[in-house]
N, C-alpha and C. Protein backbone atom coordinates (compact mmCIF):
# COMPACT_ATOMS: atom_id res chain seq x y z
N UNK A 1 -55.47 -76.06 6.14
CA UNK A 1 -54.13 -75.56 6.39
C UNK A 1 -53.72 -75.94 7.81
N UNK A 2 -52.74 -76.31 8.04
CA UNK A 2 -51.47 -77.00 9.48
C UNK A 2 -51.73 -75.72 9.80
N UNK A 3 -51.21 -76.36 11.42
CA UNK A 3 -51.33 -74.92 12.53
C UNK A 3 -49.86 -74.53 12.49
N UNK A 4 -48.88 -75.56 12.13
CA UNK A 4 -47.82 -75.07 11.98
C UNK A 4 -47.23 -74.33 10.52
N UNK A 5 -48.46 -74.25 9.73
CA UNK A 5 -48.15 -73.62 8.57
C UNK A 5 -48.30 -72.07 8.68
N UNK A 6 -49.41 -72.05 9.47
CA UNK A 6 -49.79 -70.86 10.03
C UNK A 6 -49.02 -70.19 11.29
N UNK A 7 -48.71 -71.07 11.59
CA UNK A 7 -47.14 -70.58 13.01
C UNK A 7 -46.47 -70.24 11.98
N UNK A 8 -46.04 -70.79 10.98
CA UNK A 8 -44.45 -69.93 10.15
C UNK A 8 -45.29 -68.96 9.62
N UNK A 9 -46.01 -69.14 9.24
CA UNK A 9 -46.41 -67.45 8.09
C UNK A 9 -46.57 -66.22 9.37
N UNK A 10 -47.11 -66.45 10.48
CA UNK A 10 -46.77 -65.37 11.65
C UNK A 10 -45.77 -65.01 11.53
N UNK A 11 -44.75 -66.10 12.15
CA UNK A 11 -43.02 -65.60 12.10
C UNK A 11 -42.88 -64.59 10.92
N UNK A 12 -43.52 -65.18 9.42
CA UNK A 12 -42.75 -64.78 8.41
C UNK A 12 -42.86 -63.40 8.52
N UNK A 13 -44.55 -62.84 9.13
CA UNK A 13 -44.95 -61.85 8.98
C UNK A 13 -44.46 -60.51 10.11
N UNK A 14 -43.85 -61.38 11.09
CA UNK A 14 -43.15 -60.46 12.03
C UNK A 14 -42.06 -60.15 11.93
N UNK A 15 -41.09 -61.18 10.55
CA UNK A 15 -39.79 -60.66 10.25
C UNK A 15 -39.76 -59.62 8.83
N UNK A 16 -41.35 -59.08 8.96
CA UNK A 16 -41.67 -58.68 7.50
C UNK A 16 -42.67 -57.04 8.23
N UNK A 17 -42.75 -56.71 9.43
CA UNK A 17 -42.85 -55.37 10.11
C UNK A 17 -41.49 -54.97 10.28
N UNK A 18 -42.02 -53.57 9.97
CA UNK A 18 -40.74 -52.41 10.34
C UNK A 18 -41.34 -51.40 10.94
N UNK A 19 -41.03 -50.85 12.08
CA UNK A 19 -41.66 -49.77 13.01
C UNK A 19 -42.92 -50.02 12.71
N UNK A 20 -43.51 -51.13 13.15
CA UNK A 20 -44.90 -51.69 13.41
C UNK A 20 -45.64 -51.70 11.96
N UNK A 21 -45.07 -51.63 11.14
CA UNK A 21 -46.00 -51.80 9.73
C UNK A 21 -45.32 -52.58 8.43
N UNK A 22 -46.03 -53.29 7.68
CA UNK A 22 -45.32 -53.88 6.58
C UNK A 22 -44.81 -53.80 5.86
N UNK A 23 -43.35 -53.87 5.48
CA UNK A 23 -42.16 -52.89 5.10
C UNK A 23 -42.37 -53.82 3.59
N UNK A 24 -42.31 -53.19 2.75
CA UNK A 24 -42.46 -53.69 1.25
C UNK A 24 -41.00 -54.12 0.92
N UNK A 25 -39.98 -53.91 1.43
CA UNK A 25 -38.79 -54.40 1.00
C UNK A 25 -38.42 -56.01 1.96
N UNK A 26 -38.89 -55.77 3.14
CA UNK A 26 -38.89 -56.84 3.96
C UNK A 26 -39.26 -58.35 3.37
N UNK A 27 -40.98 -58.01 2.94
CA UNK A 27 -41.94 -59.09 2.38
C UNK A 27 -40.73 -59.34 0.75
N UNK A 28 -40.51 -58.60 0.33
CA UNK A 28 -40.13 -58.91 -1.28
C UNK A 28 -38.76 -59.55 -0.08
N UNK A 29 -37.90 -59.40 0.17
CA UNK A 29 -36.60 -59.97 0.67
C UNK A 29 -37.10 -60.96 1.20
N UNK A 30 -38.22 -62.05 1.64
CA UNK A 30 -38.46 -62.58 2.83
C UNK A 30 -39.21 -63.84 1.57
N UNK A 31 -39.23 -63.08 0.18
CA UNK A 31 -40.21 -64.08 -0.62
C UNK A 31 -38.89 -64.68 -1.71
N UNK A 32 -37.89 -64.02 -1.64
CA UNK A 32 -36.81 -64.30 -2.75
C UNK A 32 -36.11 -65.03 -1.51
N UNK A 33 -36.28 -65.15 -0.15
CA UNK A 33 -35.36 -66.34 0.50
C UNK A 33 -36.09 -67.38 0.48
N UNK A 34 -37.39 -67.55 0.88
CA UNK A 34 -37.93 -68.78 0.77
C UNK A 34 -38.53 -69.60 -0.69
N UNK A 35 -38.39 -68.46 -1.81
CA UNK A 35 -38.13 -69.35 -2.99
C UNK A 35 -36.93 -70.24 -3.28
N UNK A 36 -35.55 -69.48 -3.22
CA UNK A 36 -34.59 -70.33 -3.20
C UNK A 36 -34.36 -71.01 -2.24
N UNK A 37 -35.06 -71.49 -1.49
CA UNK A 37 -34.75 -72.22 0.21
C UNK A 37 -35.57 -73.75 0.17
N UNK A 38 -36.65 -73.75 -0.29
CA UNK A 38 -37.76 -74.76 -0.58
C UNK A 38 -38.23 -75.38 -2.01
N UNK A 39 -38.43 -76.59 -1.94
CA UNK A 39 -39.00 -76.94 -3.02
C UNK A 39 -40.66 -76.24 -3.38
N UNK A 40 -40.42 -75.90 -4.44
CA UNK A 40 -41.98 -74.98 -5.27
C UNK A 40 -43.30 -75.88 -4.47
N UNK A 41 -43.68 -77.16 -4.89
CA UNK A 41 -45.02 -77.55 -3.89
C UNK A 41 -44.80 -77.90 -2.89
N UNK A 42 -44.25 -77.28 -2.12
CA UNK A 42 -44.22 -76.81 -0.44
C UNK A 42 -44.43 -75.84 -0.32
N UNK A 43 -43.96 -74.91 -0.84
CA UNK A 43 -44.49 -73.49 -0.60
C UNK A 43 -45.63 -73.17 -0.65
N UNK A 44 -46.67 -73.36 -1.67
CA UNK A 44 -47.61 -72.99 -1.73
C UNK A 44 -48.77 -72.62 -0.72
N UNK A 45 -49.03 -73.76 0.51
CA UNK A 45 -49.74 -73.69 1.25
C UNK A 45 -48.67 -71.98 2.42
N UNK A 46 -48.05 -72.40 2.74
CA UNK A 46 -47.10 -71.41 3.08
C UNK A 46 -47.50 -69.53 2.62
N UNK A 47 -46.93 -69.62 1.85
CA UNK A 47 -47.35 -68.58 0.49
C UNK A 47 -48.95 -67.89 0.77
N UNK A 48 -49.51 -68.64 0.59
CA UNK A 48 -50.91 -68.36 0.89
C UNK A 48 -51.07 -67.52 2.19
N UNK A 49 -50.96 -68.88 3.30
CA UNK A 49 -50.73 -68.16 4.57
C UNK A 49 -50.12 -66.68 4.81
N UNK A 50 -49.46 -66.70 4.23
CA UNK A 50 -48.33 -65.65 4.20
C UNK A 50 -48.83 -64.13 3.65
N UNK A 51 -49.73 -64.52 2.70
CA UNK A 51 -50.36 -63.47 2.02
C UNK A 51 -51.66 -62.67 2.80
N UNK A 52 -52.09 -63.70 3.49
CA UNK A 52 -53.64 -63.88 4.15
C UNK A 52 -53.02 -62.84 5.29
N UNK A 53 -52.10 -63.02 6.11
CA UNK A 53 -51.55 -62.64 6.98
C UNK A 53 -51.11 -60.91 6.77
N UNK A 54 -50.43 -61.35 5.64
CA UNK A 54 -50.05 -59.29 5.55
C UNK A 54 -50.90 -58.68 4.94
N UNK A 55 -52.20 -59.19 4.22
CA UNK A 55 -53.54 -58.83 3.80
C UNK A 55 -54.27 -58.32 5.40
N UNK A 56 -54.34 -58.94 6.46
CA UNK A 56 -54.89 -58.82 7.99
C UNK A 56 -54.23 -57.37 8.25
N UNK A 57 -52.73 -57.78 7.99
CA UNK A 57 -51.96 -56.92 8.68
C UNK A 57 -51.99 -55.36 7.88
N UNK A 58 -52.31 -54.96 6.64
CA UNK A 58 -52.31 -53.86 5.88
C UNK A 58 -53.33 -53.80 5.91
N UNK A 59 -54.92 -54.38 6.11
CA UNK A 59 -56.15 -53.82 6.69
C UNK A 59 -55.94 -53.41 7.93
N UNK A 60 -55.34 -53.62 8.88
CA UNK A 60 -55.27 -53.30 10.53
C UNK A 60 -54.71 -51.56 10.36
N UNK A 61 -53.92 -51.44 9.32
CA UNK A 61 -53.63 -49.79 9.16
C UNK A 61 -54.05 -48.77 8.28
N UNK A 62 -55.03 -49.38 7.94
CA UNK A 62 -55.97 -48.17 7.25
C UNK A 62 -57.11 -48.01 8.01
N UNK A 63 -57.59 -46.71 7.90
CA UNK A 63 -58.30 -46.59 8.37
C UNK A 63 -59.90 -46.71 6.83
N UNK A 64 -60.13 -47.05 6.50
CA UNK A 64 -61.39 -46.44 5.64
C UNK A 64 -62.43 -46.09 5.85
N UNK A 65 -62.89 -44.31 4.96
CA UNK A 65 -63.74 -43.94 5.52
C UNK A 65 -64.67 -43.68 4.34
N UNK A 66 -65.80 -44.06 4.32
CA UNK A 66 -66.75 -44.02 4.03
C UNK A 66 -67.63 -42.90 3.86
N UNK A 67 -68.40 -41.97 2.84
CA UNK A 67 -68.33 -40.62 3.21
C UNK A 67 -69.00 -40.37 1.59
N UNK A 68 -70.16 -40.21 2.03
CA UNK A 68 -71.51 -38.80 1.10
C UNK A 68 -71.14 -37.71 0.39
N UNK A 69 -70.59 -37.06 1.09
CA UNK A 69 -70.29 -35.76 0.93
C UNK A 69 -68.94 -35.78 0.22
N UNK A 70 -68.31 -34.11 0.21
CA UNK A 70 -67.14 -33.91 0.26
C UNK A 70 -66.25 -33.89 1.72
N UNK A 71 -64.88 -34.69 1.16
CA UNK A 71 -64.28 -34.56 2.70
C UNK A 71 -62.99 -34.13 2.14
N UNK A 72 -62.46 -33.72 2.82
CA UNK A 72 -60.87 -32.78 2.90
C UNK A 72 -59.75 -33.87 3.20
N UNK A 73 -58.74 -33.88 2.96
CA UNK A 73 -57.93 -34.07 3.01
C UNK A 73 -57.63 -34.46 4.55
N UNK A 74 -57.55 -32.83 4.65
CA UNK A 74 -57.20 -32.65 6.30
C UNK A 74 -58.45 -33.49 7.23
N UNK A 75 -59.90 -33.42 6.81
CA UNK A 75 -60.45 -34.08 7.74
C UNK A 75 -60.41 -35.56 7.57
N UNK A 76 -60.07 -36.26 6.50
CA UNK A 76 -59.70 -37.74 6.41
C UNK A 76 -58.32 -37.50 7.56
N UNK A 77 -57.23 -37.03 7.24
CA UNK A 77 -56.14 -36.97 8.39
C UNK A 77 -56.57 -37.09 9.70
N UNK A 78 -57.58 -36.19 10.06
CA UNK A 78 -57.64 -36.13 11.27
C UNK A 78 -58.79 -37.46 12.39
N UNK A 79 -59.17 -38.09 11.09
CA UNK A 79 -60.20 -38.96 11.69
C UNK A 79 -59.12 -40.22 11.71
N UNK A 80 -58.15 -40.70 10.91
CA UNK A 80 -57.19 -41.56 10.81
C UNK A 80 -56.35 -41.25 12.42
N UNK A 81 -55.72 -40.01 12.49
CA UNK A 81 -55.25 -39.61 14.00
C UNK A 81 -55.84 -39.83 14.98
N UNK A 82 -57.36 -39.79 15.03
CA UNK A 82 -58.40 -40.04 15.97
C UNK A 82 -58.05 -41.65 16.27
N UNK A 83 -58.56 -42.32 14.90
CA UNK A 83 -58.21 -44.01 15.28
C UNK A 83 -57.05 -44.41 15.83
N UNK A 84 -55.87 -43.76 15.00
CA UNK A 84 -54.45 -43.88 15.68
C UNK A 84 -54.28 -43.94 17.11
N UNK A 85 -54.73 -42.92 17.82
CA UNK A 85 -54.26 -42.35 19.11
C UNK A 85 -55.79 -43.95 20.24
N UNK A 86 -56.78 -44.26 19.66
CA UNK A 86 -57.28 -44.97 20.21
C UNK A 86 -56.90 -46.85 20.28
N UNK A 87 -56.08 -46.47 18.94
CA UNK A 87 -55.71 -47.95 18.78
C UNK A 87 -54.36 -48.03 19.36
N UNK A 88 -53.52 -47.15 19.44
CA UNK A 88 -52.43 -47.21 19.72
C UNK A 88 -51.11 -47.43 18.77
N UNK A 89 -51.61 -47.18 17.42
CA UNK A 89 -50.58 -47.59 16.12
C UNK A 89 -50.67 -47.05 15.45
N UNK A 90 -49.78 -46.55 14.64
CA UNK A 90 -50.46 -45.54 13.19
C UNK A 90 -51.64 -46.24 12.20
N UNK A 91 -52.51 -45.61 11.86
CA UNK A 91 -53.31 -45.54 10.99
C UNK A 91 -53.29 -44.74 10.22
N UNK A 92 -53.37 -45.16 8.44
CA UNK A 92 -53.31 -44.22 7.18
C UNK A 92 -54.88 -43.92 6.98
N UNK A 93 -55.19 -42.93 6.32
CA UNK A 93 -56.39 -42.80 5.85
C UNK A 93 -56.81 -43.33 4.24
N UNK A 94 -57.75 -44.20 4.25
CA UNK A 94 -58.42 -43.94 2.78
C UNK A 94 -59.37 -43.83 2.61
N UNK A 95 -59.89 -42.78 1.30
CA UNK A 95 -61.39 -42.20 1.43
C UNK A 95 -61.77 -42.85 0.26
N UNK A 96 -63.26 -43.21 0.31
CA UNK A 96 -63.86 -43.90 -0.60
C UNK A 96 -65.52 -43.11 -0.41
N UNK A 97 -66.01 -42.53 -1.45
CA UNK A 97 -67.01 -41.67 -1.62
C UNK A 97 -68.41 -42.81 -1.68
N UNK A 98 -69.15 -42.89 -0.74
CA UNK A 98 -70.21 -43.67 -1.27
C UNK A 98 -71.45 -43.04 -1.38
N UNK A 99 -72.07 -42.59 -2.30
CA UNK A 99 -73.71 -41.78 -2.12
C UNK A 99 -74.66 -42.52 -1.65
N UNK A 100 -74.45 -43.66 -1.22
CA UNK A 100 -76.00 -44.34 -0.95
C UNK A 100 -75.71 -43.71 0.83
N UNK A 101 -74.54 -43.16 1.06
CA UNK A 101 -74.89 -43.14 2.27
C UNK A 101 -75.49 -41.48 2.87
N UNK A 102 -76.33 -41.44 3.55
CA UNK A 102 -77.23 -40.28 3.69
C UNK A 102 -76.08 -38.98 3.81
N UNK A 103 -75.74 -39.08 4.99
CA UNK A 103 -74.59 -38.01 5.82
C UNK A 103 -73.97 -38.92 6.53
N UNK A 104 -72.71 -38.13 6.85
CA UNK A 104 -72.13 -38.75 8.13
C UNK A 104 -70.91 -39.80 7.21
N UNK A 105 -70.57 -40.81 8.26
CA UNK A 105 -69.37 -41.21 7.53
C UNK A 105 -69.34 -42.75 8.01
N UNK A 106 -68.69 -43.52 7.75
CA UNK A 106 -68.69 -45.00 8.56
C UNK A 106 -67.08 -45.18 8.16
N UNK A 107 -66.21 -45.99 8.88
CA UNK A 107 -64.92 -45.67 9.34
C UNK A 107 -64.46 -47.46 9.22
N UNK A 108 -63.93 -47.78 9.30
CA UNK A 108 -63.17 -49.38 9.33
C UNK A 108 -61.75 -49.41 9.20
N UNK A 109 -61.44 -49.86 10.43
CA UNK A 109 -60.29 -50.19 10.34
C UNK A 109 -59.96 -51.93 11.04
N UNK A 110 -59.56 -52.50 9.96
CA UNK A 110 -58.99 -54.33 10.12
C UNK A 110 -60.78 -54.52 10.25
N UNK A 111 -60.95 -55.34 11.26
CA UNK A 111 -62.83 -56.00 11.27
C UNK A 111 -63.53 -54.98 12.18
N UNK A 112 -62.56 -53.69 13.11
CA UNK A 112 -63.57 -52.68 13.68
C UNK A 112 -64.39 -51.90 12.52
N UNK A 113 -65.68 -51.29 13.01
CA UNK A 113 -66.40 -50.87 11.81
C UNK A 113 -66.73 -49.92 12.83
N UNK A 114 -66.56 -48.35 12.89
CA UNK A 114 -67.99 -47.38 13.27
C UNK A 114 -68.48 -46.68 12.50
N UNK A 115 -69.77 -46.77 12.86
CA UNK A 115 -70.56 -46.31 11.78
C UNK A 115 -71.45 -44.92 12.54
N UNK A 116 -71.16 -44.29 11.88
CA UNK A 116 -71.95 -42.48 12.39
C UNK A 116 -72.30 -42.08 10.99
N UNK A 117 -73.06 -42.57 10.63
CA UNK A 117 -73.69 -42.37 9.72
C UNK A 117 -74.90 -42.34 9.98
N UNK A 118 -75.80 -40.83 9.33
CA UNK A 118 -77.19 -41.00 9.40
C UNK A 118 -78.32 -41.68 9.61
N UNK A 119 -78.19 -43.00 9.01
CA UNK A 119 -79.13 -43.92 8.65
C UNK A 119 -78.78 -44.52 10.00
N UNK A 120 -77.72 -45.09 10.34
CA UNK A 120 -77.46 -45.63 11.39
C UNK A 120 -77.60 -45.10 13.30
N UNK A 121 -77.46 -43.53 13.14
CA UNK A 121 -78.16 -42.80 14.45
C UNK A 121 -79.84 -43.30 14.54
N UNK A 122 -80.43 -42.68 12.73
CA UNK A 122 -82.28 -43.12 12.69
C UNK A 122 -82.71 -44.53 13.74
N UNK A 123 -81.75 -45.80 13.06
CA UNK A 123 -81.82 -46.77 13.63
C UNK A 123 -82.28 -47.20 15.22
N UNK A 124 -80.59 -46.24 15.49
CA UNK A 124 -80.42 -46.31 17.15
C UNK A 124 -81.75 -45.36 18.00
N UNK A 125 -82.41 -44.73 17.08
CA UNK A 125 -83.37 -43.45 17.73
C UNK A 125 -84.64 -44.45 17.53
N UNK A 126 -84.93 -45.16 16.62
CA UNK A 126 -86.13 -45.36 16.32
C UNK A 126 -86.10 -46.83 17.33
N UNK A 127 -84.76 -47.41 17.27
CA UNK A 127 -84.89 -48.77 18.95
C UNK A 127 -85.36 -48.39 20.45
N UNK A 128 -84.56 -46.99 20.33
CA UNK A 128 -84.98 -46.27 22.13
C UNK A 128 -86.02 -46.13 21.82
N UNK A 129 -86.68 -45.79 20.64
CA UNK A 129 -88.25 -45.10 21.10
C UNK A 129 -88.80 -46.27 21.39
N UNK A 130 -88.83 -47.22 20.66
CA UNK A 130 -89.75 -48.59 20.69
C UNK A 130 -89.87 -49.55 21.33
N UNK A 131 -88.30 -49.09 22.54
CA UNK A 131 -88.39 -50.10 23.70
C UNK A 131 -89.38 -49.74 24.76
């Protein structure tokens, strides 16, 4: 893929935020201009880009959390607020229940990952001892 293919799908994707997040009416308005605007195999590489991009950009605002146990509502909220206020942007919460994980929770938002999860403190305890 051109670097300038990837320069327009940025643009496309910055005329496709609304109060810092990806406005679903924007992207659909932004895909019915450049269908009627371009011939069909041109777009494609485009298109792609384009997708890859607000795929980046709608991982960058979730937060996902990872989580053993039962979790509340309110405490998914409040760990999403936590990321929010550190990242500087809103973050949504989504909870996804995994049992392989001991306790504790592991968190991702876009390619950040923290992980406070059980298995993962053992880790960090069993390196200090062994250094």
């Amino acid at each position: 893929m051109s670097a300038s293919v990837r320069a327009e799908a940025r643009r496309l994707l910055a005329l496709s935020l609304e109060g810092g997040a990806v406005s679903s009416d924007r992207v659909a308005a932004m895909l019915a201009a450049l269908t009627g605007s371009r011939p069909a195999h041109t777009l494609r590489p485009l298109l792609r880009a384009y997708l890859a991009a607000v795929r980046r950009e709608l991982a960058r605002s979730e937060a996902t959390i990872e989580h053993a146990g039962p979790l509340s509502p309110e405490q998914a909220a409040a760990v999403a607020a936590h990321f929010s206020r550190a990242l500087g942007r809103p973050v949504r919460p989504v909870a996804r229940r995994n049992d392989s994980l001991l306790a504790g929770f592991r968190v991702r938002v876009g390619d950040d990952v923290t992980d406070l999860t059980a298995s993962a403190r053992l880790r960090a305890l069993e390196r200090s001892l062994s250094a």
